[in-house]
C-alpha atoms as a PDB file:
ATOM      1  CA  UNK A   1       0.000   0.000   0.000  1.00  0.00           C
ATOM      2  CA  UNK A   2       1.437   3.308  -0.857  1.00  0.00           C
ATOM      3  CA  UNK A   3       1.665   6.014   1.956  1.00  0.00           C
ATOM      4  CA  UNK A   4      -1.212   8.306   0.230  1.00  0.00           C
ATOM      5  CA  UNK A   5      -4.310   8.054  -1.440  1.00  0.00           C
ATOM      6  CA  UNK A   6      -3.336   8.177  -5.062  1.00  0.00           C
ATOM      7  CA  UNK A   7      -4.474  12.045  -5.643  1.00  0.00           C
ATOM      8  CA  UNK A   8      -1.875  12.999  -2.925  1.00  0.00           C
ATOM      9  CA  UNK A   9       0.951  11.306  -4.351  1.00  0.00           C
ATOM     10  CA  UNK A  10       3.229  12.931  -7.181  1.00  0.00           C
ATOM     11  CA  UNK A  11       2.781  11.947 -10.755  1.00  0.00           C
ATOM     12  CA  UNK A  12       4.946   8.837 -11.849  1.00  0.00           C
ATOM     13  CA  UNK A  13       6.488  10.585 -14.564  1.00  0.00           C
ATOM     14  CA  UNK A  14       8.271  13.076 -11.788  1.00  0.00           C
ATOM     15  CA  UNK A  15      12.249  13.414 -11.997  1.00  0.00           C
ATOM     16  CA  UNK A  16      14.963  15.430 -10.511  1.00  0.00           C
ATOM     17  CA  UNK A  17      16.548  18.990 -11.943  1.00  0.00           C
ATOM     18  CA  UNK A  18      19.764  20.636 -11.446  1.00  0.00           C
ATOM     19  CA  UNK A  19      20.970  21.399  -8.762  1.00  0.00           C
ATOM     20  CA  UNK A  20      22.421  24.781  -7.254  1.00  0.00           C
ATOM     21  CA  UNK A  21      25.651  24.718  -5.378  1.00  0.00           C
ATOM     22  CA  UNK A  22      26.618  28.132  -3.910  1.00  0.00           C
ATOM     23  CA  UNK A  23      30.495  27.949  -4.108  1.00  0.00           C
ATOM     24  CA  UNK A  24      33.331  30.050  -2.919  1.00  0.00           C
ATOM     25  CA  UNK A  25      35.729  28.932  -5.556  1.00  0.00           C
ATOM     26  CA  UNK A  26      34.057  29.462  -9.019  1.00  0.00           C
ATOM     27  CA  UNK A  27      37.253  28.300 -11.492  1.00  0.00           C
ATOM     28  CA  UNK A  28      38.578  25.505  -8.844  1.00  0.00           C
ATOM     29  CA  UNK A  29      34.816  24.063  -8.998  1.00  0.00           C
ATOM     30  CA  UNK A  30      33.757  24.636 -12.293  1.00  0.00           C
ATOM     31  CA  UNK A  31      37.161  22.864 -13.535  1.00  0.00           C
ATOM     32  CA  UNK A  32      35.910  19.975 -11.040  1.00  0.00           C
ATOM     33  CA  UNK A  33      32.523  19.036 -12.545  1.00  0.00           C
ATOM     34  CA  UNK A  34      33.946  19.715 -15.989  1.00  0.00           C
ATOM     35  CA  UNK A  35      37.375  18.322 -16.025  1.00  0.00           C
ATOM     36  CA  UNK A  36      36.861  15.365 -13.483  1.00  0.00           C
ATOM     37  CA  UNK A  37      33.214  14.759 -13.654  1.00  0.00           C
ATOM     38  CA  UNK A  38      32.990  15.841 -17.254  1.00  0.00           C
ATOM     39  CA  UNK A  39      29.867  17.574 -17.721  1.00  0.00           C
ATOM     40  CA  UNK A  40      29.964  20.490 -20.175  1.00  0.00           C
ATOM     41  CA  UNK A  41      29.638  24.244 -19.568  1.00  0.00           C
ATOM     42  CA  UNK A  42      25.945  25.069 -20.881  1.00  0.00           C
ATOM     43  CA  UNK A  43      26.040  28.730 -19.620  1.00  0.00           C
ATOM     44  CA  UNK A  44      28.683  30.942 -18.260  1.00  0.00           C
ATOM     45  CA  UNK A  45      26.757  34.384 -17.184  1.00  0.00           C
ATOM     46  CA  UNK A  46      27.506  37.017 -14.125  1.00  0.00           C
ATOM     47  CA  UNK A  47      29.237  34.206 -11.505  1.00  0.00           C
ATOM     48  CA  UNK A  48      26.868  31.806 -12.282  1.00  0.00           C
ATOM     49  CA  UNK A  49      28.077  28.154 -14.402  1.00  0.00           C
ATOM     50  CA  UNK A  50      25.939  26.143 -15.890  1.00  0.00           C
ATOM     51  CA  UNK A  51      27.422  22.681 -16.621  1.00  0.00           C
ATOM     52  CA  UNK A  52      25.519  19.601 -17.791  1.00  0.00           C
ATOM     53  CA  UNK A  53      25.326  16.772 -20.685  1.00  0.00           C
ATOM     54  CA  UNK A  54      23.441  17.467 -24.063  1.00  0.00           C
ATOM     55  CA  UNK A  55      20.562  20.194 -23.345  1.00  0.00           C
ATOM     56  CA  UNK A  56      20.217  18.688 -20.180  1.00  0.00           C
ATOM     57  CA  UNK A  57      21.613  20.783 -16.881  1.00  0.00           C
ATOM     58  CA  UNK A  58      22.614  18.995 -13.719  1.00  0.00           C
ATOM     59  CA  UNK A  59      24.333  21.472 -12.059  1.00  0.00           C
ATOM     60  CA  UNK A  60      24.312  25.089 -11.167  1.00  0.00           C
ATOM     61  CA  UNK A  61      27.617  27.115  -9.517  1.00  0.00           C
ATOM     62  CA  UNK A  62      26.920  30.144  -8.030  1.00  0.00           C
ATOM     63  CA  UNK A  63      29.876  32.130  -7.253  1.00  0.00           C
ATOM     64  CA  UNK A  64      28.813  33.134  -3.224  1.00  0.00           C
ATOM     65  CA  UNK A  65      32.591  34.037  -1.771  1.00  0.00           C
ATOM     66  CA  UNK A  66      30.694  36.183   1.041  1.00  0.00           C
ATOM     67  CA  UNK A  67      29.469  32.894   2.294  1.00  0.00           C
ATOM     68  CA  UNK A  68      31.217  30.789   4.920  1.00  0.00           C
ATOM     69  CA  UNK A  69      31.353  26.700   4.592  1.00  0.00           C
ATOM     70  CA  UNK A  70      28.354  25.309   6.782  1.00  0.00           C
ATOM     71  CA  UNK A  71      29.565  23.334  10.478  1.00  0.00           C
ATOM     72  CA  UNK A  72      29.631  19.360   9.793  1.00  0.00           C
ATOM     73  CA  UNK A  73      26.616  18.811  11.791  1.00  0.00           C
ATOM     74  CA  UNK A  74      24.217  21.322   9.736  1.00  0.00           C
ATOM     75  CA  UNK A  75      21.239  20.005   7.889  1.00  0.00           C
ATOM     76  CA  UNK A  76      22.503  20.404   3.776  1.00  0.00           C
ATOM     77  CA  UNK A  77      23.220  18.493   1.047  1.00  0.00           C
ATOM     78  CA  UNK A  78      24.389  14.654   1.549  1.00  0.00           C
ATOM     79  CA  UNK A  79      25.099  14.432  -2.100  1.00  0.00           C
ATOM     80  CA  UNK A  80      24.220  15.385  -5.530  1.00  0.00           C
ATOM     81  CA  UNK A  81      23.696  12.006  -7.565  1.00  0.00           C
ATOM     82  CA  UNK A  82      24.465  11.643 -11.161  1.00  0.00           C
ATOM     83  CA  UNK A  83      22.740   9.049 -13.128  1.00  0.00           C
ATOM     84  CA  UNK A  84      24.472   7.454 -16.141  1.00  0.00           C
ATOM     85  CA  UNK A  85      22.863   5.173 -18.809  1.00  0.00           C
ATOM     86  CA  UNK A  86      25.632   2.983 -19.568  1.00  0.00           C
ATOM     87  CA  UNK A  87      28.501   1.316 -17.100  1.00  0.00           C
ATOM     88  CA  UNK A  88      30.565   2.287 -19.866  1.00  0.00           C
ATOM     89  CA  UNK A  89      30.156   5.948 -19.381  1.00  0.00           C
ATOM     90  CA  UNK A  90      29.832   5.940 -15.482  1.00  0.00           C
ATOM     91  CA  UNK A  91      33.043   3.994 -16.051  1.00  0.00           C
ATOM     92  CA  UNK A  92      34.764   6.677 -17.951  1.00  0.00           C
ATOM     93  CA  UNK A  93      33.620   9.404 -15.232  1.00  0.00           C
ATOM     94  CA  UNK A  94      34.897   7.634 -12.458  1.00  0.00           C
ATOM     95  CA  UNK A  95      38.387   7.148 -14.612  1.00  0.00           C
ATOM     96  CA  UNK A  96      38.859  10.869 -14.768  1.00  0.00           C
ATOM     97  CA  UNK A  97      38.059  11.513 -11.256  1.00  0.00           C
ATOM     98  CA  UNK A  98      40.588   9.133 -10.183  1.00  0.00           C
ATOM     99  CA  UNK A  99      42.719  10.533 -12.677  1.00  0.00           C
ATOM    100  CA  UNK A 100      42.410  14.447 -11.881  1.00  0.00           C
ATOM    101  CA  UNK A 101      41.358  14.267  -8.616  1.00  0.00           C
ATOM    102  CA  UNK A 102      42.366  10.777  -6.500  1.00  0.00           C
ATOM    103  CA  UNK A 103      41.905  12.343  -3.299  1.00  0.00           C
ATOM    104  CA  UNK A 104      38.258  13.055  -3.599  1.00  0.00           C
ATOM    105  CA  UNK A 105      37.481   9.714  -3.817  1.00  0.00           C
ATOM    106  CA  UNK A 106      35.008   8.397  -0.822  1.00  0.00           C
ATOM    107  CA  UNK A 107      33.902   5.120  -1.574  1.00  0.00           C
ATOM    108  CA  UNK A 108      31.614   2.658  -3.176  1.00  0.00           C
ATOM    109  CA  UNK A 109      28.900  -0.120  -3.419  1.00  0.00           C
ATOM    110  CA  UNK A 110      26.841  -2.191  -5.095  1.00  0.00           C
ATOM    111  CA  UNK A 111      23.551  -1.065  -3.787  1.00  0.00           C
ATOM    112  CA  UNK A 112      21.176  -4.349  -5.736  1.00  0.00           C
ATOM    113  CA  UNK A 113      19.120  -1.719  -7.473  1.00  0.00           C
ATOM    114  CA  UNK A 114      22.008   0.290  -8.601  1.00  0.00           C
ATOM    115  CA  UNK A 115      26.278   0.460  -8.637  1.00  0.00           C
ATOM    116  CA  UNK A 116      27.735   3.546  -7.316  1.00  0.00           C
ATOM    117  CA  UNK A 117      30.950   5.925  -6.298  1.00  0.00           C
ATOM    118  CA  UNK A 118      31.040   8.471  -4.120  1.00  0.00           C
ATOM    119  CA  UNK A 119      32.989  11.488  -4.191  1.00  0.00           C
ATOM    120  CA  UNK A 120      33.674  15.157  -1.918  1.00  0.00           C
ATOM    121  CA  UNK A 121      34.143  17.725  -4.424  1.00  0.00           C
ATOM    122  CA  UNK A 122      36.694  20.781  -4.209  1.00  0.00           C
ATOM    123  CA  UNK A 123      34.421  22.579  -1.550  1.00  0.00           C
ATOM    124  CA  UNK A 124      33.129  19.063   0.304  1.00  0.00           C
ATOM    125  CA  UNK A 125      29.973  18.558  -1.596  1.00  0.00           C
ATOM    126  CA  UNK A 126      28.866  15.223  -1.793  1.00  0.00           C
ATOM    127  CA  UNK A 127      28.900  13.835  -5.320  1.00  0.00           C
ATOM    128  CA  UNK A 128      27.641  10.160  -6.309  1.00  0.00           C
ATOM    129  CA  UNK A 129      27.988   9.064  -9.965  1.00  0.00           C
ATOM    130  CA  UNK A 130      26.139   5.591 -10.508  1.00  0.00           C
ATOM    131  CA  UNK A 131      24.074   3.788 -12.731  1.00  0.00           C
ATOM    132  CA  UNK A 132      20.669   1.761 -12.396  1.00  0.00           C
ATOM    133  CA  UNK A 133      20.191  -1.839 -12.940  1.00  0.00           C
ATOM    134  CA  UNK A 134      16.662  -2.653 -15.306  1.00  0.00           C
ATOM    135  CA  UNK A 135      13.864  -2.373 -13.088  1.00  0.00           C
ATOM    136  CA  UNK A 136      12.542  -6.011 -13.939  1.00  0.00           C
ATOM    137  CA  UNK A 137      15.840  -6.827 -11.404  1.00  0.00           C
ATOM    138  CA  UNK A 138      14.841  -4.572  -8.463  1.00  0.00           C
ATOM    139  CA  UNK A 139      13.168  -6.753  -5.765  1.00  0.00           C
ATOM    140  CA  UNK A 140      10.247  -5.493  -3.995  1.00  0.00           C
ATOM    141  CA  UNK A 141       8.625  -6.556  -0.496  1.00  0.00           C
ATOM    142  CA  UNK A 142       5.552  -4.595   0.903  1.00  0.00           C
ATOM    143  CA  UNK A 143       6.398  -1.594  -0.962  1.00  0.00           C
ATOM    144  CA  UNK A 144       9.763  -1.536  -0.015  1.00  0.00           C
ATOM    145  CA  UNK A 145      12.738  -2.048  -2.483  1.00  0.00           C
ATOM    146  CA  UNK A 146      15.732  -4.117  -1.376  1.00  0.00           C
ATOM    147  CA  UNK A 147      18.797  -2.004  -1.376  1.00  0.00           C
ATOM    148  CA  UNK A 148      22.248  -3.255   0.406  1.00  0.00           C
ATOM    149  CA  UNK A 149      25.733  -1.995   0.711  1.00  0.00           C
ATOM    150  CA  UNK A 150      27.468  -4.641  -0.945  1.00  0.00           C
ATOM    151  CA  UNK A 151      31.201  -4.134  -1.701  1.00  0.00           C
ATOM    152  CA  UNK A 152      32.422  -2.910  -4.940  1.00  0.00           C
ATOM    153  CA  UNK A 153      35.892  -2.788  -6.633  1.00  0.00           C
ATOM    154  CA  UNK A 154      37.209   0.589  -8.263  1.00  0.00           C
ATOM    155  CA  UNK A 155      39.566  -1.263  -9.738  1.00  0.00           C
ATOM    156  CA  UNK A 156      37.615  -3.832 -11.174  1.00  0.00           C
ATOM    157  CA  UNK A 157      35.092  -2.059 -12.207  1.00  0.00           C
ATOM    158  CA  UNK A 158      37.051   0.089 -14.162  1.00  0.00           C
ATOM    159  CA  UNK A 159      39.200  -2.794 -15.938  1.00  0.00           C
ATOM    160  CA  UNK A 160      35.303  -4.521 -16.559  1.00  0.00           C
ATOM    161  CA  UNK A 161      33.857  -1.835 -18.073  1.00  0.00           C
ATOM    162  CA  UNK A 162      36.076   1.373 -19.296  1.00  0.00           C
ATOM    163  CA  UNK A 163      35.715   1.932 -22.419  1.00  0.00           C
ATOM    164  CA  UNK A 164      37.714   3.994 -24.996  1.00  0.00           C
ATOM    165  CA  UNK A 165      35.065   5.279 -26.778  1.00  0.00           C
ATOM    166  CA  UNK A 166      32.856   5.731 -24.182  1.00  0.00           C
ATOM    167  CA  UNK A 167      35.896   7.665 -22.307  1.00  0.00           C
ATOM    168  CA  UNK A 168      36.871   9.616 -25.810  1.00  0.00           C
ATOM    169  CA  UNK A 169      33.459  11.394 -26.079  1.00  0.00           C
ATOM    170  CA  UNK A 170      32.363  11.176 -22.473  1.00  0.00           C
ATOM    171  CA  UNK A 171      30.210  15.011 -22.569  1.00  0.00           C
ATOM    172  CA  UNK A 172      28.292  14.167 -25.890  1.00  0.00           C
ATOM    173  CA  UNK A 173      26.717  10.947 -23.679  1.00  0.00           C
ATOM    174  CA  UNK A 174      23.675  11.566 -21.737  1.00  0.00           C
ATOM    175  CA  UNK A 175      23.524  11.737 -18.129  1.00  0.00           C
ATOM    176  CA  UNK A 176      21.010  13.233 -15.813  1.00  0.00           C
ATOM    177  CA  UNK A 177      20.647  14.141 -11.617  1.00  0.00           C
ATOM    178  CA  UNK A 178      19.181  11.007 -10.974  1.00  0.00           C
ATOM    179  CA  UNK A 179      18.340  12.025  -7.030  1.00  0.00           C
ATOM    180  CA  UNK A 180      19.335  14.349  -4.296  1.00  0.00           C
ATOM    181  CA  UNK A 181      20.302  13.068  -0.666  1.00  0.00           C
ATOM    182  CA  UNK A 182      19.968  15.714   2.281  1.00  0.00           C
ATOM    183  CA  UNK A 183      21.073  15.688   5.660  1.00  0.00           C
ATOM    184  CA  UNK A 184      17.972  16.561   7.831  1.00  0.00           C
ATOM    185  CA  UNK A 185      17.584  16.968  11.776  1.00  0.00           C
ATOM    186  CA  UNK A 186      15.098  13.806  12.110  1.00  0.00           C
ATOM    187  CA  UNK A 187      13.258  11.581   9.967  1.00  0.00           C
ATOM    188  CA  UNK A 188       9.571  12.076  11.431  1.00  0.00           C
ATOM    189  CA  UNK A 189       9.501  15.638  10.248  1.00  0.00           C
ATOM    190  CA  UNK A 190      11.126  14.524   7.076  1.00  0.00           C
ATOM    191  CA  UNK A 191       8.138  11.819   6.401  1.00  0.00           C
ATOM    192  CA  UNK A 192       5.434  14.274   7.037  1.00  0.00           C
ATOM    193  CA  UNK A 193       7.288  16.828   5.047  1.00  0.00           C
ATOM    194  CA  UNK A 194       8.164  14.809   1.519  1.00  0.00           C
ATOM    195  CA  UNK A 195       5.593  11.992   1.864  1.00  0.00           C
ATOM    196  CA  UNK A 196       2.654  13.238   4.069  1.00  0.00           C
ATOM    197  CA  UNK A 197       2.906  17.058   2.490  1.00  0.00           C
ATOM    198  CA  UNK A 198       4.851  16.794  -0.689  1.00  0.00           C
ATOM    199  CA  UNK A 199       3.540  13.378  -2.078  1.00  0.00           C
ATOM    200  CA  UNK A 200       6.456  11.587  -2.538  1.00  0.00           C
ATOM    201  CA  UNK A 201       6.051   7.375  -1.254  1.00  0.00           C
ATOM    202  CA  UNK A 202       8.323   6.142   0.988  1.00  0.00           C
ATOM    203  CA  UNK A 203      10.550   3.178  -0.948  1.00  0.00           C
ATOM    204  CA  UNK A 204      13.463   2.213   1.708  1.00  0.00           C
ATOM    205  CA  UNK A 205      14.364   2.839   5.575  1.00  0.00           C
ATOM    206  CA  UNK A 206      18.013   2.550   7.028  1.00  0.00           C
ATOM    207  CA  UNK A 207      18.103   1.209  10.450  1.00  0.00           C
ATOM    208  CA  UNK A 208      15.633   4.331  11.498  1.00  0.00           C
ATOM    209  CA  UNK A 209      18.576   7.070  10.111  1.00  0.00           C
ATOM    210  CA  UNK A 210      17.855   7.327   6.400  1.00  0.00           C
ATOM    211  CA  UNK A 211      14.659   7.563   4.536  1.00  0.00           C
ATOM    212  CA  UNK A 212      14.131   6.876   0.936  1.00  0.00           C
ATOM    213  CA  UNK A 213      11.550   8.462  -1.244  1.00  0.00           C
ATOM    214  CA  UNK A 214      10.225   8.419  -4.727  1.00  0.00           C
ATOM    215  CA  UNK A 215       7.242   8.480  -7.593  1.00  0.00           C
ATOM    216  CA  UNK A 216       6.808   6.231  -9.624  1.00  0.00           C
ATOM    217  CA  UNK A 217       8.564   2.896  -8.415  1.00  0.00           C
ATOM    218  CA  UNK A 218      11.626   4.936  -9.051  1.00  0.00           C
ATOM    219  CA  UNK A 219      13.874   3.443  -6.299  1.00  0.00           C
ATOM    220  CA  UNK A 220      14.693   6.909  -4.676  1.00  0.00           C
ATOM    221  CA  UNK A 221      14.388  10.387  -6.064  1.00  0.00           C
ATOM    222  CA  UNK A 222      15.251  11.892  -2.709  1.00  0.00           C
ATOM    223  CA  UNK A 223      16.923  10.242   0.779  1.00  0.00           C
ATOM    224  CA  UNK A 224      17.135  12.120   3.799  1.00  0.00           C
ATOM    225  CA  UNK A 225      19.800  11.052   6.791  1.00  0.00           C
ATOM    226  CA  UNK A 226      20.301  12.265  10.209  1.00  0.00           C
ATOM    227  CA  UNK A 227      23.761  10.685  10.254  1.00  0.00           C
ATOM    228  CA  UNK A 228      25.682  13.463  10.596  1.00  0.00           C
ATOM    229  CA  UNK A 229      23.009  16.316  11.285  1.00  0.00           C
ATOM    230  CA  UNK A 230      20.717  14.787  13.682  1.00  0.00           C
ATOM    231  CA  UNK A 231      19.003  17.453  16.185  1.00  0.00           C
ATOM    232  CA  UNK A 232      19.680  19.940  13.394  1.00  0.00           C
ATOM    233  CA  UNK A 233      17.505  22.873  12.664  1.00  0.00           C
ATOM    234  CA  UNK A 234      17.322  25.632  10.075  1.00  0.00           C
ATOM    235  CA  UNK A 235      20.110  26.458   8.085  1.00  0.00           C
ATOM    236  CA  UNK A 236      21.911  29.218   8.079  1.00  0.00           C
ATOM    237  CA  UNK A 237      22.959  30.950   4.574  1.00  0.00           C
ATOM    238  CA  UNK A 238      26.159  29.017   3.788  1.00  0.00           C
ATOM    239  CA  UNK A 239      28.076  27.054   0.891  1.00  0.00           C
ATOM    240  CA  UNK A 240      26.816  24.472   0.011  1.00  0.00           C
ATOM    241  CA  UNK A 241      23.368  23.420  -1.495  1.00  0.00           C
ATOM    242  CA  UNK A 242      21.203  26.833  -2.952  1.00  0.00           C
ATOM    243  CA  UNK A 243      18.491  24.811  -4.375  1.00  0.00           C
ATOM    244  CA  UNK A 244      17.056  21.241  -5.495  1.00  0.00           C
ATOM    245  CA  UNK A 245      14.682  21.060  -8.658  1.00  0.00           C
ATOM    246  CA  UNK A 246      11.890  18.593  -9.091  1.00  0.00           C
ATOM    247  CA  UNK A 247      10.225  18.339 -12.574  1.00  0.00           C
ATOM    248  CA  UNK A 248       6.841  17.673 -12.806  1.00  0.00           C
ATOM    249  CA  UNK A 249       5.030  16.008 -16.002  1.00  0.00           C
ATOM    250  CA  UNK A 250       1.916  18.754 -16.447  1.00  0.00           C
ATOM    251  CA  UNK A 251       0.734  22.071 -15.314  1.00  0.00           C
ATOM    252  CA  UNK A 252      -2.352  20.341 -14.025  1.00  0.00           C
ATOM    253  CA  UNK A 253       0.293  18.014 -11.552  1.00  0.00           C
ATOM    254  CA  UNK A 254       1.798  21.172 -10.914  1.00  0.00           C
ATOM    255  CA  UNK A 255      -1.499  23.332 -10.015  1.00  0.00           C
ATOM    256  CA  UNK A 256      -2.131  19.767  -7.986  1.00  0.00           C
ATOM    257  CA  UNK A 257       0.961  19.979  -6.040  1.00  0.00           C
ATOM    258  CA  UNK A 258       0.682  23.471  -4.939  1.00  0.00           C
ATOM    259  CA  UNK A 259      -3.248  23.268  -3.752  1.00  0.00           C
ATOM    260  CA  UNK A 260      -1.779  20.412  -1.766  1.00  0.00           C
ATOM    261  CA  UNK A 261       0.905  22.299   0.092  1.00  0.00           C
ATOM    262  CA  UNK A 262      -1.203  25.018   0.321  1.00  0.00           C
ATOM    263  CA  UNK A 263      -4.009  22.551   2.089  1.00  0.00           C
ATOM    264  CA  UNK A 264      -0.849  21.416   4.400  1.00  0.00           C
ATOM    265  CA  UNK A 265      -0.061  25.135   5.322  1.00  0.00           C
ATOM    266  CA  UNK A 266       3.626  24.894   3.441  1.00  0.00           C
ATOM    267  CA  UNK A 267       4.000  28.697   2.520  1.00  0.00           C
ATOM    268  CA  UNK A 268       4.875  28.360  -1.046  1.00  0.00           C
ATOM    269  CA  UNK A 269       5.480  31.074  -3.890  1.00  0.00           C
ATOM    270  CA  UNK A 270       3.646  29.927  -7.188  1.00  0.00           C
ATOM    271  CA  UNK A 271       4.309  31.967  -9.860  1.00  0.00           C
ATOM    272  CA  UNK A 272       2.062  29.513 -12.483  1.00  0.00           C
ATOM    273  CA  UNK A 273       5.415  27.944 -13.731  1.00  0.00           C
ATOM    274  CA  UNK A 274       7.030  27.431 -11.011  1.00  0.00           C
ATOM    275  CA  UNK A 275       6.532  26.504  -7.061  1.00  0.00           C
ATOM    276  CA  UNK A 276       9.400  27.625  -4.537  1.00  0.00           C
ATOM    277  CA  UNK A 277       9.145  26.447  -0.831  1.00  0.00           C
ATOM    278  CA  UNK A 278      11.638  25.431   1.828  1.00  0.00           C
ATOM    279  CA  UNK A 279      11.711  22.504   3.763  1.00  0.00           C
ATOM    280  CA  UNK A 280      11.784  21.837   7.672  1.00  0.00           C
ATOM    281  CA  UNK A 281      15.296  22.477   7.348  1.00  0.00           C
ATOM    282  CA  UNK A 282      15.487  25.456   5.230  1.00  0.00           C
ATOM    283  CA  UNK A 283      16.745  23.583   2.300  1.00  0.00           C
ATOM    284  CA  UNK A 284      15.209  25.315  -0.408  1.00  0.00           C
ATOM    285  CA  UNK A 285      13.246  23.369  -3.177  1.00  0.00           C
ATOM    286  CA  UNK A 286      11.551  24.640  -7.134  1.00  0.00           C
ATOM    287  CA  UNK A 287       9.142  22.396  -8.649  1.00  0.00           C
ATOM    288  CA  UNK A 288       8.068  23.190 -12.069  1.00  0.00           C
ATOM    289  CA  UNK A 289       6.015  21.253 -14.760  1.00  0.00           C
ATOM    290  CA  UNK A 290       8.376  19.936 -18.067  1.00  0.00           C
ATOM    291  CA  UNK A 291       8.847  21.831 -20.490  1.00  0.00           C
END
């Protein structure tokens, strides 16, 4: 059974956007997600770098050097998570990471539904580059997906599936933000927040200190963890995460979604394209309808 009755719940066809990362560092990070990540510039306008694969942004530096870094413990971004469609060219990301960057490297696992890396970038964002299994292979139990930790070699992986052509032309394959994992200050307020207000269904749990969210059967769009932020309240304005986009199929899922928050007392600003709110945790959040 989902969490909602089905009018409640976002539409199936909902995905993630780009995502805004106020930096202090605008060359040191843009060379980071373009150089080591390899995403291309898109835009380059007044401090603010666009980078991305194909038309398709995933994310958004904006040069904040007035900023400080936010305190470990402070709700924020967990990571930014970027989806490829091919081992091959998650493969050939990971290659130039460990090429350009080694030290950034955090860790990573075979996750059932999904393999993954994890990185810090240049200002300690967290960055995960993975890739999905088919869906017919994700396993299912009373709503929940299984998901694990299971241990997976860099070095294999690399020798298994690198590919030279893949690696040549690396920012001409697609790729897309795949989800977004916060840190929050507890995960009750987090499930009435993104299930209970936004309309998101609850897909995993993590030993009651991460939450898992999606529409659609997706196996998460969002996670939220209290694992380093737990007891955490508002954010202050700091580095870090500026802003996580949700796209929406329709205007009429759109109009939905912000009678809903409205009806949950979420103060929102709808400007008929788009709907800006904040979470419990001050981490801001757009949500427009596809273009």
């Amino acid at each position: 059974m989902s969490d909602l009755s089905r009018s409640d719940l976002l539409a199936p066809d909902t995905h993630m956007g780009a995502v805004t990362l106020r930096v202090a560092d605008l060359e040191t990070m843009t060379a980071y997600y373009r150089d080591a990540v390899r995403l291309t510039v898109l835009a380059d306008v007044a401090g603010t770098v666009t980078l991305g694969r194909g038309p398709k942004p995933i994310v958004i530096l904006e040069h904040a050097p007035e900023l400080r870094h936010a305190t470990p413990h402070q709700a924020g971004l967990f990571h930014t998570a970027v989806l490829f469609e091919t081992e091959a060219d998650l493969a050939a990301s990971v290659y130039e990471i460990a090429q350009r960057h080694p030290g950034t490297f955090t860790g990573s696992a075979d996750h059932l539904v999904s393999k993954a890396f994890y990185f810090t970038d240049p200002e300690g964002n967290g960055v995960e580059l993975y890739w999905d299994r088919d869906r017919a292979e994700w396993s299912w139990t009373h709503g929940r997906v299984e998901m694990n930790n299971l241990f997976l070699d860099p070095n294999n992986y690399l020798r298994d599936h690198l590919d030279p052509v893949a690696l040549a032309a690396a920012e001409e394959r697609p790729a897309s933000v795949g989800h977004v994992h916060l840190c929050v200050g507890d995960l009750p307020s987090a499930r009435s927040f993104y299930v209970d207000q936004l309309g998101f269904e609850t897909t995993a749990e993590w030993q009651g200190q991460a939450l898992f969210v999606s529409a659609g059967k997706y196996h998460h769009h969002m996670a939220m963890n209290t694992w380093n932020s737990a007891g955490a309240g508002r954010r202050r304005a700091t580095l870090g995460l500026g802003l996580v986009r949700i796209k929406l199929p329709s205007d009429d899922d759109l109009g939905a979604l912000g009678e809903r928050l409205t009806r949950h007392h979420v103060p929102v600003a709808d400007d008929g394209q788009t709907v800006r709110f904040e979470d419990p945790w001050a981490n801001r959040i757009e949500i427009s309808a596809k273009p």
